[in-house]
Protein backbone atom coordinates (compact mmCIF):
# COMPACT_ATOMS: atom_id res chain seq x y z
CA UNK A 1 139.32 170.12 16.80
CA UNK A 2 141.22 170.27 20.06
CA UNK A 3 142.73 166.65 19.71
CA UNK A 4 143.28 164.77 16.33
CA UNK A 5 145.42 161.49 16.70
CA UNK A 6 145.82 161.86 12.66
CA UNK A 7 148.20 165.31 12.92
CA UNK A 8 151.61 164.93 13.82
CA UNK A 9 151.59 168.27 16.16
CA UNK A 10 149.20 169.16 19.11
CA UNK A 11 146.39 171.52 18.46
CA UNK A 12 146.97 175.39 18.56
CA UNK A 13 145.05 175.23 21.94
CA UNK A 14 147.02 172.53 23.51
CA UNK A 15 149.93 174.34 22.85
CA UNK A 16 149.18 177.27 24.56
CA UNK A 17 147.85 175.20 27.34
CA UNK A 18 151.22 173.93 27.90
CA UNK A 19 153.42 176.90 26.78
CA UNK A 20 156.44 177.13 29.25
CA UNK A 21 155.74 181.25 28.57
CA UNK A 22 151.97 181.00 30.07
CA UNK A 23 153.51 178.78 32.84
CA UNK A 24 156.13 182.19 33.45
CA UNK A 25 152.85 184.28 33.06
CA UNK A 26 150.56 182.79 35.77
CA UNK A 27 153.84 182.25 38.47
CA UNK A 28 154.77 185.42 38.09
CA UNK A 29 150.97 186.69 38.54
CA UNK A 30 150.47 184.05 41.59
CA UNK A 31 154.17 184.97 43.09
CA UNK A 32 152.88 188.79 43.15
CA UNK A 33 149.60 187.79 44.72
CA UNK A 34 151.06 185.49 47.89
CA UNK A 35 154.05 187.68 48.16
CA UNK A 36 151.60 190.84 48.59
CA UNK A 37 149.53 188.77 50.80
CA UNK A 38 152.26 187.74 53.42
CA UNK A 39 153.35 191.10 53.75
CA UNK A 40 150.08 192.35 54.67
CA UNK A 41 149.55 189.73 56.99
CA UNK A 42 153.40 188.91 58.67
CA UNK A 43 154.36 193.07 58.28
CA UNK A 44 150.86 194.27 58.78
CA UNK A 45 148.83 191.99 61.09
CA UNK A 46 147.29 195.47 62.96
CA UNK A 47 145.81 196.71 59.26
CA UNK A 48 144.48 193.53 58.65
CA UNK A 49 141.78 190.79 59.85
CA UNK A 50 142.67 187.27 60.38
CA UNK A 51 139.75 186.43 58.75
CA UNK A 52 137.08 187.78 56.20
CA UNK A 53 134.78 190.23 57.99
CA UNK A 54 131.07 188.68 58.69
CA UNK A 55 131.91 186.12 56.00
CA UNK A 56 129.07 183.08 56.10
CA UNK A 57 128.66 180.24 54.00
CA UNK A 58 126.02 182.30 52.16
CA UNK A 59 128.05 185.16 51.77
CA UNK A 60 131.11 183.43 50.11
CA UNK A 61 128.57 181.74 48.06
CA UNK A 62 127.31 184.68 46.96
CA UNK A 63 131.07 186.81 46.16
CA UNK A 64 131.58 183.21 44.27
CA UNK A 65 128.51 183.71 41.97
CA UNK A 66 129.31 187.35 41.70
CA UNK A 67 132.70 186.61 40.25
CA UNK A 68 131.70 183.48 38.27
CA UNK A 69 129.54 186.89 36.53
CA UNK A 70 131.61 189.39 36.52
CA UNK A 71 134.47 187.60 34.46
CA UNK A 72 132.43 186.99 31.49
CA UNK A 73 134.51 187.81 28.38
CA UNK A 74 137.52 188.94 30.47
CA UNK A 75 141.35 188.03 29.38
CA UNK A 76 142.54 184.92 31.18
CA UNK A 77 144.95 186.47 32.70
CA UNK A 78 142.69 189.00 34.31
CA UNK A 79 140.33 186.22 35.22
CA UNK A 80 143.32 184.41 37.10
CA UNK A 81 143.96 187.80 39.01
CA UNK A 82 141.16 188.43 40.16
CA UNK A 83 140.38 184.64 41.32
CA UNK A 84 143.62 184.64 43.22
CA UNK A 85 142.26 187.79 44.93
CA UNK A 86 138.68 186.14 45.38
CA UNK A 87 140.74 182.88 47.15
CA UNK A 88 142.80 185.18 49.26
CA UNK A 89 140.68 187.74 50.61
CA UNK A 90 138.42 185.05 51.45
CA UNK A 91 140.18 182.57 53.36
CA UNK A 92 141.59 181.97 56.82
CA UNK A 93 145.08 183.89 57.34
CA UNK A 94 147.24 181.32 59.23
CA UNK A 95 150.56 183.38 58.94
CA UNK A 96 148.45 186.36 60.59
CA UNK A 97 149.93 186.27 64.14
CA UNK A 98 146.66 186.28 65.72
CA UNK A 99 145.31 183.02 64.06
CA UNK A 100 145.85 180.38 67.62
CA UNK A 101 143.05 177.90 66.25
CA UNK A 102 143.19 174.96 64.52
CA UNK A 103 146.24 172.82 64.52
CA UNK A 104 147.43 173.55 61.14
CA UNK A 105 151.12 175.37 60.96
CA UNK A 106 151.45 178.82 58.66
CA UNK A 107 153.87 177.24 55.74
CA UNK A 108 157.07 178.05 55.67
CA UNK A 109 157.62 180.26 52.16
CA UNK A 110 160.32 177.96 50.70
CA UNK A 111 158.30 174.54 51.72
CA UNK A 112 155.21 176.26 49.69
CA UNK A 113 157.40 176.85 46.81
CA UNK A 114 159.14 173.39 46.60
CA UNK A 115 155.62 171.70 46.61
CA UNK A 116 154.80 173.96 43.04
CA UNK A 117 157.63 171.75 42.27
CA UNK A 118 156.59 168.45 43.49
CA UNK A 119 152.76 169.66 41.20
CA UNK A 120 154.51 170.43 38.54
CA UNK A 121 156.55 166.88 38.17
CA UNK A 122 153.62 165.17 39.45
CA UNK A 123 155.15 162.39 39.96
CA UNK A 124 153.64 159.11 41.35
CA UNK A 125 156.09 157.84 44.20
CA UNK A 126 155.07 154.71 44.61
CA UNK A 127 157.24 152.68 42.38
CA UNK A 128 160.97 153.91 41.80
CA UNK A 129 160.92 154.81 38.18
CA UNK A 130 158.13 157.10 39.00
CA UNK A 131 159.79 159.42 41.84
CA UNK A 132 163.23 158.36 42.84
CA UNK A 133 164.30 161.01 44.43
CA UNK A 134 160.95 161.10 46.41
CA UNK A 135 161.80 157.90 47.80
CA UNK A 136 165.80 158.41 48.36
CA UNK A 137 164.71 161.28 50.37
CA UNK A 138 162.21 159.87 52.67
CA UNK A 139 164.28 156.62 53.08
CA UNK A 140 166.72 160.22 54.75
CA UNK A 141 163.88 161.85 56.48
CA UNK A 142 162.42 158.28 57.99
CA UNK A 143 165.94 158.00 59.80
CA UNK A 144 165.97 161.41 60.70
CA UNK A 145 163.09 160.73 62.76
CA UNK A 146 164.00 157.39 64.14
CA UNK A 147 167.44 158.98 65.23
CA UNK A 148 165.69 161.61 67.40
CA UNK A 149 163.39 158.90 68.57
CA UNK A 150 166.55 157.20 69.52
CA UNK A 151 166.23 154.22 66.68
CA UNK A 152 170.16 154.62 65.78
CA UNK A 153 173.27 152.82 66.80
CA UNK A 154 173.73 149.13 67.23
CA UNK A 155 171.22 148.24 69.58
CA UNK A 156 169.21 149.85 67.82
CA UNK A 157 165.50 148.45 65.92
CA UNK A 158 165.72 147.81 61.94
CA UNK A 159 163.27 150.35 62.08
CA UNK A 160 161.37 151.72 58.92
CA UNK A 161 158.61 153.77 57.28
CA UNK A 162 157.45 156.68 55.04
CA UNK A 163 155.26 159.44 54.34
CA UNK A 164 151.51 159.79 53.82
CA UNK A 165 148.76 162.21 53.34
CA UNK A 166 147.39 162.70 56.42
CA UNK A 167 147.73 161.62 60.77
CA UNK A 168 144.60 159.57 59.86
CA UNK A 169 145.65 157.62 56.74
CA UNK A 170 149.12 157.47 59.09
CA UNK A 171 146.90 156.08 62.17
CA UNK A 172 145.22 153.57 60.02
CA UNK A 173 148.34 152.45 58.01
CA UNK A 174 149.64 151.75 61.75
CA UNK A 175 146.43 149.70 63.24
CA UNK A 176 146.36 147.59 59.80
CA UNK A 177 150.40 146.67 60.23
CA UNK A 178 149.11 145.68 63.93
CA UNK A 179 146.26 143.53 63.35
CA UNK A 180 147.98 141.82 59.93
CA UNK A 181 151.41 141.07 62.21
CA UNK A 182 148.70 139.32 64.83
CA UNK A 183 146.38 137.53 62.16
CA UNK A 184 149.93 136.19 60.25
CA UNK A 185 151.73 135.60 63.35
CA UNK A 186 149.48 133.71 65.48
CA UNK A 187 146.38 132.75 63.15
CA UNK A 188 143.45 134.74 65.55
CA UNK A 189 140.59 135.22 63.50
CA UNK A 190 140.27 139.06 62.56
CA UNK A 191 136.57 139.14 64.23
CA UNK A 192 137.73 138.53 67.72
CA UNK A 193 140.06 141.14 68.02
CA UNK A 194 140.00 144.08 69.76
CA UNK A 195 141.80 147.48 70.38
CA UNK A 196 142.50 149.50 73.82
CA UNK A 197 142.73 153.42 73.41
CA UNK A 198 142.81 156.63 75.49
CA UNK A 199 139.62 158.28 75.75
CA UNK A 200 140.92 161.52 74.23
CA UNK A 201 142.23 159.49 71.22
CA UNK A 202 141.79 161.46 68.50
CA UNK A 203 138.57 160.36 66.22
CA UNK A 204 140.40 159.06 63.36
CA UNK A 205 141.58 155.83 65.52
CA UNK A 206 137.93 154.84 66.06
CA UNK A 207 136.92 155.82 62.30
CA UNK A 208 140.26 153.51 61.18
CA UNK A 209 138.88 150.52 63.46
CA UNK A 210 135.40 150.64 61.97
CA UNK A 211 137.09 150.87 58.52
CA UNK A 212 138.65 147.83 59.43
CA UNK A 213 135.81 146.02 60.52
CA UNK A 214 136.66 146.69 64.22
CA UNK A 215 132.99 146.75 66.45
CA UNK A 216 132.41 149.16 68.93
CA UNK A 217 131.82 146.92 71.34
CA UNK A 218 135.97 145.83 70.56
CA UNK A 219 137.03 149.08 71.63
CA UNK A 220 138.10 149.66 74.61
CA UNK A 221 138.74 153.42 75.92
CA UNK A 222 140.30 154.05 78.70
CA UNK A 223 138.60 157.06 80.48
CA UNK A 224 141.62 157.27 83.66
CA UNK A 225 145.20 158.14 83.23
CA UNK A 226 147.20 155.58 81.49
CA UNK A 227 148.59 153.21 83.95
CA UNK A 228 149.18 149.91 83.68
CA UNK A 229 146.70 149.37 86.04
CA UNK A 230 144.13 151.04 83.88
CA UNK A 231 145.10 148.74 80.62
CA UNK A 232 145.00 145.75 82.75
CA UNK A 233 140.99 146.55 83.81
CA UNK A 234 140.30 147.66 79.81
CA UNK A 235 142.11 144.07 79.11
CA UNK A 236 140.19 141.70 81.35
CA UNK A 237 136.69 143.65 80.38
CA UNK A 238 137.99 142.43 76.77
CA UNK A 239 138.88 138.87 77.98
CA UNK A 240 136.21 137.90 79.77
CA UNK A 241 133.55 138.69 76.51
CA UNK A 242 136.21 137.01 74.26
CA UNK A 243 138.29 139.60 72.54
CA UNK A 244 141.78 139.31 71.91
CA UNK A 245 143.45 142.71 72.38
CA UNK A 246 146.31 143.79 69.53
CA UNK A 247 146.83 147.19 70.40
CA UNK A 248 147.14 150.33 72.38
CA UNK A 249 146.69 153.39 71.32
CA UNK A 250 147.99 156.23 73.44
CA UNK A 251 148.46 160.12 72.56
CA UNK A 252 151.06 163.03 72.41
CA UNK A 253 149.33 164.98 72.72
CA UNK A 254 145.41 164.58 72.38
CA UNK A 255 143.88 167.26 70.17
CA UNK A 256 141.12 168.85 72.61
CA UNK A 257 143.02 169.40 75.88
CA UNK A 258 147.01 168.87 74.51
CA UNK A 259 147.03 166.63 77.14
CA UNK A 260 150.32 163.73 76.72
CA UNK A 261 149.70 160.12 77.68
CA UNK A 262 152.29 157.91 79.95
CA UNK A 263 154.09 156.04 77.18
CA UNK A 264 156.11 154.45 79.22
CA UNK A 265 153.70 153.33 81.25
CA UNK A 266 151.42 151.75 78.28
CA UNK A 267 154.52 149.95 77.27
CA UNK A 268 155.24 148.08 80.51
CA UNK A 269 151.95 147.14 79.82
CA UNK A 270 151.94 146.25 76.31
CA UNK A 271 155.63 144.64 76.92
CA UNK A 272 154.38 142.08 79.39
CA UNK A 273 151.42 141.48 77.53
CA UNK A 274 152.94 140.92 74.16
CA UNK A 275 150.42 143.70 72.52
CA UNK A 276 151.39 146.36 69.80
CA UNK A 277 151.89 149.76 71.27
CA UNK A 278 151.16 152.57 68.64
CA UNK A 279 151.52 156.51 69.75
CA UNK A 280 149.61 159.01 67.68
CA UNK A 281 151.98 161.73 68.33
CA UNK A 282 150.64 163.78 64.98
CA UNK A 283 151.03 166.63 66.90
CA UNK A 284 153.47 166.51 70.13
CA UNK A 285 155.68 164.46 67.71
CA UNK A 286 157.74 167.47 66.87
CA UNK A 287 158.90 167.66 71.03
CA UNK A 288 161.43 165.05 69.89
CA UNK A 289 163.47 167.83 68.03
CA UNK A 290 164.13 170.03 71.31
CA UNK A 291 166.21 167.99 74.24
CA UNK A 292 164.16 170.39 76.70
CA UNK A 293 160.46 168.98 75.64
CA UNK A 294 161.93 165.56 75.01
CA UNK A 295 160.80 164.08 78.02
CA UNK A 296 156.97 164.85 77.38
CA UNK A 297 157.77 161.78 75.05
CA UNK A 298 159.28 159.39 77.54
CA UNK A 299 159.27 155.89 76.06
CA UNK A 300 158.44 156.89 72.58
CA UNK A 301 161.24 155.16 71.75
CA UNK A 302 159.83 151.75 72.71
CA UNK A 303 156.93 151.86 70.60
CA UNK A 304 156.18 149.23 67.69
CA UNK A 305 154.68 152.43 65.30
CA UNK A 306 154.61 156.18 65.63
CA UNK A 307 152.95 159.08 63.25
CA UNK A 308 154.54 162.37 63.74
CA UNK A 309 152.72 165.51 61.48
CA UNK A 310 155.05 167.96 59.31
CA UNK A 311 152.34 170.20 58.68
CA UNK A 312 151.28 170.99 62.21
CA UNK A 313 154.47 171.65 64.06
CA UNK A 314 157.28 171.55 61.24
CA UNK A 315 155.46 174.53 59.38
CA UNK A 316 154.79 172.18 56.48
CA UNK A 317 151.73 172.52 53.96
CA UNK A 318 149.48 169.40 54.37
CA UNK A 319 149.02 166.61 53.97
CA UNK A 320 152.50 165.26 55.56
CA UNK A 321 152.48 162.63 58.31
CA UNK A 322 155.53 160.63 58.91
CA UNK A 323 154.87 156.66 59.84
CA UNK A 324 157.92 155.45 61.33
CA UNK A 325 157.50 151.42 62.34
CA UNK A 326 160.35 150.01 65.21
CA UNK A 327 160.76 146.74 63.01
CA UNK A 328 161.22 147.54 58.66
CA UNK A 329 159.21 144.01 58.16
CA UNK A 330 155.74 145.93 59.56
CA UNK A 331 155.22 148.69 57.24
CA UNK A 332 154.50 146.26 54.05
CA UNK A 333 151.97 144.31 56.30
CA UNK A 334 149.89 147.54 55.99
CA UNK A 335 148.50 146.63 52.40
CA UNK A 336 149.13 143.34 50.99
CA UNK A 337 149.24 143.48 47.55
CA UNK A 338 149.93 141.38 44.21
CA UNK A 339 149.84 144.72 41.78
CA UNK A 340 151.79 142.24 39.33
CA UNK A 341 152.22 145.57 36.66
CA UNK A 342 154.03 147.50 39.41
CA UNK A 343 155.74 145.19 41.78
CA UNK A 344 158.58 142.68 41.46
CA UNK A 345 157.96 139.82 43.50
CA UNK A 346 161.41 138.91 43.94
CA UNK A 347 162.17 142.33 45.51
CA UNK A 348 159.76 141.73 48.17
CA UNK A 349 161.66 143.82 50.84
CA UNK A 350 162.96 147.10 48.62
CA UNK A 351 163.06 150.18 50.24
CA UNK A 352 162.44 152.22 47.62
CA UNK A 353 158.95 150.73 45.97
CA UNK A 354 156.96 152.95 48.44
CA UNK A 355 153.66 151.17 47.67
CA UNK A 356 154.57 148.11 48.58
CA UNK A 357 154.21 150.04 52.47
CA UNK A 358 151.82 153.01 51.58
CA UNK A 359 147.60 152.53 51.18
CA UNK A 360 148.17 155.78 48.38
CA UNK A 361 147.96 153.93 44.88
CA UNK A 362 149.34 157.41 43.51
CA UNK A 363 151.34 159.50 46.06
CA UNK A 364 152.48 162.98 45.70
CA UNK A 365 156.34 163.67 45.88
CA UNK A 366 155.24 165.06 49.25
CA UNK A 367 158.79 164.93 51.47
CA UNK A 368 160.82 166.92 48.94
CA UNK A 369 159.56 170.39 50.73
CA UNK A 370 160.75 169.33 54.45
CA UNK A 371 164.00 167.69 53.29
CA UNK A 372 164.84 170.71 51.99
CA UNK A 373 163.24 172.91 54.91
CA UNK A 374 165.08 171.21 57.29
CA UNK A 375 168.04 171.02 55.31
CA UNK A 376 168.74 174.96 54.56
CA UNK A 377 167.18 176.19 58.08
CA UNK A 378 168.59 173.10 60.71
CA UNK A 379 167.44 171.10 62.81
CA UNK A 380 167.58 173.75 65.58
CA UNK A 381 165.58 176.55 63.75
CA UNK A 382 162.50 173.81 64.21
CA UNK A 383 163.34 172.74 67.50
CA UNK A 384 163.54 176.92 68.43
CA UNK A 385 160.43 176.59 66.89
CA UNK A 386 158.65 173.91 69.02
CA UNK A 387 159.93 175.50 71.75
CA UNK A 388 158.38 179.16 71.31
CA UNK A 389 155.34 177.83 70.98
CA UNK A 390 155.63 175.47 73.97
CA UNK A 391 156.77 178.94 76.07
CA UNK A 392 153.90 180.71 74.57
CA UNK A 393 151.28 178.25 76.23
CA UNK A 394 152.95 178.22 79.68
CA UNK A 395 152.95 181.81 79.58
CA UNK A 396 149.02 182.54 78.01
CA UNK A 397 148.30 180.28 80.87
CA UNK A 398 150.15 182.29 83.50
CA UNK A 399 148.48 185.18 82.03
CA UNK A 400 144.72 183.67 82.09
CA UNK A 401 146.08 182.75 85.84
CA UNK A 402 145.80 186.71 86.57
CA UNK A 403 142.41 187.41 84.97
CA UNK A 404 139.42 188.04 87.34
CA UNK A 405 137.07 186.97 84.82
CA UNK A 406 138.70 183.37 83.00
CA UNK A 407 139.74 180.66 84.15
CA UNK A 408 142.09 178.18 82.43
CA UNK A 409 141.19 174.42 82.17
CA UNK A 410 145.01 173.23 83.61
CA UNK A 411 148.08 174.48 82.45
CA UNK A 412 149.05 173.32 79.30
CA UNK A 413 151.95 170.67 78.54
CA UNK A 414 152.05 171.80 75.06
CA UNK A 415 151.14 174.39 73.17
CA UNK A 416 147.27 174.11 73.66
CA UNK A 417 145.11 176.02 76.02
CA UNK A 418 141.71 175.47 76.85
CA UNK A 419 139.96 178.64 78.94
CA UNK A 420 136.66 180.14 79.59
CA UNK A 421 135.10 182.86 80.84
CA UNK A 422 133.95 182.28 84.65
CA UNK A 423 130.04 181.30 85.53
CA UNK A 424 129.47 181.36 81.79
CA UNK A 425 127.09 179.20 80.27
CA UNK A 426 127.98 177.59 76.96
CA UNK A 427 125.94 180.59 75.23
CA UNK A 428 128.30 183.04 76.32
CA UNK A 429 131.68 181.31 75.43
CA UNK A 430 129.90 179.82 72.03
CA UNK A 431 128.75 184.18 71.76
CA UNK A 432 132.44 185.21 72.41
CA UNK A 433 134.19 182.92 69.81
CA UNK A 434 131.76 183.98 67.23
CA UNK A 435 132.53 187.49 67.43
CA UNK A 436 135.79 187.06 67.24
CA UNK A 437 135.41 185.35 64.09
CA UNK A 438 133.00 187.82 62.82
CA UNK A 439 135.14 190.70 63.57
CA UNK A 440 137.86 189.34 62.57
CA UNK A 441 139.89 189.87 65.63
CA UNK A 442 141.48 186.51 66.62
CA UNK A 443 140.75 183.15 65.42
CA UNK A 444 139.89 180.47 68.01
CA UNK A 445 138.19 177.54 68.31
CA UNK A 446 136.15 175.86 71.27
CA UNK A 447 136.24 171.87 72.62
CA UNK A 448 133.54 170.69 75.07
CA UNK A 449 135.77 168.96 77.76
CA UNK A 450 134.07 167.30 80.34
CA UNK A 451 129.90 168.52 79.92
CA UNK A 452 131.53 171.95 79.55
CA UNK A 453 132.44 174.55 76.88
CA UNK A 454 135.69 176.02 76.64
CA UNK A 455 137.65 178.32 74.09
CA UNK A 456 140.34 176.68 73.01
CA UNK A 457 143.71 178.06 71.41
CA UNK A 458 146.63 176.67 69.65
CA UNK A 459 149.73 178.52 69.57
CA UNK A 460 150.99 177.30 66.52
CA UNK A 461 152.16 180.96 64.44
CA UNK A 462 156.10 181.97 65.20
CA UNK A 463 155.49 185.45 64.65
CA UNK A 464 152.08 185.12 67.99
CA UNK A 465 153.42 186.99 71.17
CA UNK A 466 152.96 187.59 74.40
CA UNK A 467 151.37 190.79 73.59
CA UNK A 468 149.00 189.47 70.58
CA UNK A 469 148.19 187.22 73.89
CA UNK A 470 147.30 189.77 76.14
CA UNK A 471 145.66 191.21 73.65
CA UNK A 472 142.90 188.14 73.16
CA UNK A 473 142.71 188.18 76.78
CA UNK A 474 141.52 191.68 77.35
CA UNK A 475 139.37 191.29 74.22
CA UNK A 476 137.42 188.36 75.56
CA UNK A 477 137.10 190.20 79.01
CA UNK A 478 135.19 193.14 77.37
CA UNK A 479 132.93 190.42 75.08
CA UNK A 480 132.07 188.86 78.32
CA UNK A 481 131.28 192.15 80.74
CA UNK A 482 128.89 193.70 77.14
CA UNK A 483 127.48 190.51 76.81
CA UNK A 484 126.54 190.12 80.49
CA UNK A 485 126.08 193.49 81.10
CA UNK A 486 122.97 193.52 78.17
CA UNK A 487 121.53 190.22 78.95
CA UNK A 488 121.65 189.13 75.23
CA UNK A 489 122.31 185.81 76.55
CA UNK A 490 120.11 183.04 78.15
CA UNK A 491 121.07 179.99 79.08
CA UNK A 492 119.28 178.24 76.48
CA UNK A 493 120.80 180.39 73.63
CA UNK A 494 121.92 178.77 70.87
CA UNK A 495 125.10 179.65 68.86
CA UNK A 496 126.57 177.72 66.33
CA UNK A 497 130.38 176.83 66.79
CA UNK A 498 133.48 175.41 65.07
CA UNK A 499 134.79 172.00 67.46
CA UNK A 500 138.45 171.86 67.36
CA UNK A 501 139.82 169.68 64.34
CA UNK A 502 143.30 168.49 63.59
């Protein structure tokens, strides 16, 4: 019997489950495996694909089944080896320097390390008792922010926040804290309100309104630059059928194009209008550690909430999404709660009972890894960072600038750059990107940006050059000429294709 509440001592099995020797056995198995694997792939990169040759869905089905059979009767510890190896050969190589796709950062070593840690305690954060350092520390890392979005010094906001699993749990946590202030505040009934956004807003602001019961029809986007001029025209198309506005949503920067909106525009706007302004800066948030790329956030500093994402430019593992609120009162009016078995009434406003603020019920002791990042490198080894990759895109686009055959989409104001081959039909750039992927090459992504295709990178690796650059460049130039030269391609080809995610 594995269990029997009548023995005073766990079963044989439970305590080699839990031996601290079988804990030694699979970390030291696991620490040979990554290590091996981030030399390959950081020392290496020429020797090795950024991505499993020709693998499909049906393939890595299949190497699944075939090692589901072929570790019948096998010692544990072999089984474990070899499913690290099935995991790592098999998956996309973000520290490989010519991975510029998706906007998720290659983790910094130590920051991997310190979240075995935060598994291992498992604690959940969201009362004291139950991770108090977790909470100590973001109360640190939640003023670290608001002191490089200039919330510090005596005219300063009683500003608060914390940390949560994900831009889109952060973006929602933000909308709910907007709508609750207005319902409390001023008693408008929830099913009148409405919401103004930037067209490129990135999907999980429209998901979070639906979630909370926010119409269509009560969302406004704005399809022009963001001007107050703009806001005004969303604002009296909302007024005139009825709908009371309670917030604008603007970007830094917008996930397809990396395109920043005028914050300090939409807050002239939201300032005379008395309306929330939120700024889903998940991924140009980090431009507020670098005085040079500070300005792309002009105003930031005068909006009501902001999400910032650790594990797209702070090199963090995800989930980690910083929601930093001007006024401390807001955060709690995200999830109103009367959890009488975890929360003291009387200690309405503590900062450390994290879900009194968070939606998580049970939330991972996830800021330990960039306290500590940030901590032992500085504050300028991430700003260095931020900046590198900010260089990279101005100079991929100066490059693209030179090529007879491509054509960039603008230059970039961040560190994501949207090209395409000239006269191409989708087809051909869909055709290109695949084999890429298939040969394992480069990994990029595409975004259809106004009725048209385009490839679309992300410089997001420290270790990318200007050379791995040139390199995807000429590559995509020789695609294009065999492609065109053959005629495999008509315009009515279909190819399937990755959008670009978050």
């Amino acid at each position: 019997m594995l269990f029997d509440i009548a023995s005073e001592k766990p079963s044989s099995e439970v305590e080699e489950a839990y031996a601290p020797e079988n804990f030694e056995l699979f970390a030291e198995i696991c620490t040979q495996k990554i290590t091996e694997y981030l030399k390959k792939h950081i020392y290496e990169p020429e020797n090795n694909p950024v991505f499993s040759l020709g693998l499909t869905p049906q393939k890595a089905e299949q190497r699944f089944s075939e090692w589901l059979a072929s570790t019948n009767s096998v010692p544990a510890g072999e089984q474990f080896s070899s499913f690290l190896d099935l995991i790592l050969e098999n998956s996309m190589h973000l520290h490989h320097p010519h991975y510029v796709g998706h906007q998720v950062a290659p983790v910094l070593p130590l920051a991997a390390v310190v979240d075995m840690l935060a598994a291992i305690l498992n604690n959940s954060s969201v009362v004291f008792e139950m991770g108090p350092m977790e909470a100590v520390l973001e109360k640190y890392m939640i003023r670290f922010f608001a002191n490089r979005i200039g919330w510090i010094g005596a005219d300063s906001p009683n500003y608060g926040g914390f940390f949560t699993s994900g831009g889109s749990l952060g973006n929602l946590s933000a909308l709910l804290a907007a709508r609750n202030r207005v319902v409390q505040e001023q008693g408008i009934l929830p099913g009148t309100l409405g919401v103004i956004v930037s067209e490129e807003s990135h999907y999980s602001i429209v998901r979070s309104l639906r979630i909370m019961g926010i119409s269509d029809a009560h969302i406004f986007k704005v399809s022009k630059a963001i001007t107050q001029s703009s806001l005004k025209e969303s604002l009296d198309a909302a007024r005139e059928n009825g709908i009371a506005i309670f917030a604008t949503v603007v970007n830094a920067c917008s996930t397809a194009t990396g395109s920043f909106d005028n914050i300090q525009e939409a807050f002239k706007f939201c300032e005379q209008e008395n309306i929330w302004l939120h700024v889903d800066a998940a991924h140009g948030g980090a431009a507020v550690l670098s005085d040079r790329l500070r300005p792309l956030l002009k105003g930031i500093d005068k909006a009501d909430s902001i999400i910032i994402d650790a594990h797209k430019m702070m090199l963090m593992p995800a989930l980690l999404t910083a929601v930093i609120f001007r006024d401390c009162k807001d955060p709690a009016r995200s999830c109103p709660d009367n959890a009488a078995f975890l929360f003291d009434d009387a200690q309405e406003n503590d900062w450390y009972t994290l879900g009194r603020q968070t939606l998580e019920c049970t939330k991972k002791m996830m800021v330990l890894k960039l306290f500590i990042s940030v901590h032992l490198y500085g504050e300028k080894f991430f700003a260095d960072y931020v900046e590198h990759c900010y260089d990279l895109g101005q100079c991929f686009y100066d490059l693209l600038n030179r090529s007879t055959s491509l054509e960039a989409l603008k230059r970039p104001e961040f560190n994501i750059v949207c090209f395409r081959v000239k006269h191409g039909n989708t087809a051909l750039q869909l055709k290109i990107r695949d084999a890429l992927l298939s040969q394992g090459e480069f990994y990029i992504v595409s975004a259809s940006i106004l009725g048209e295709t385009y490839l679309r990178c992300t410089i997001i690796n420290p270790r990318t050059t200007e050379t791995v650059l040139r390199s995807l460049i000429k590559r995509v130039e020789e695609l294009a000429t065999s492609y065109r030269h053959n005629t495999m391609l008509s315009s009515s080809g279909v190819v399937t294709c990755s959008r670009a995610i978050s």
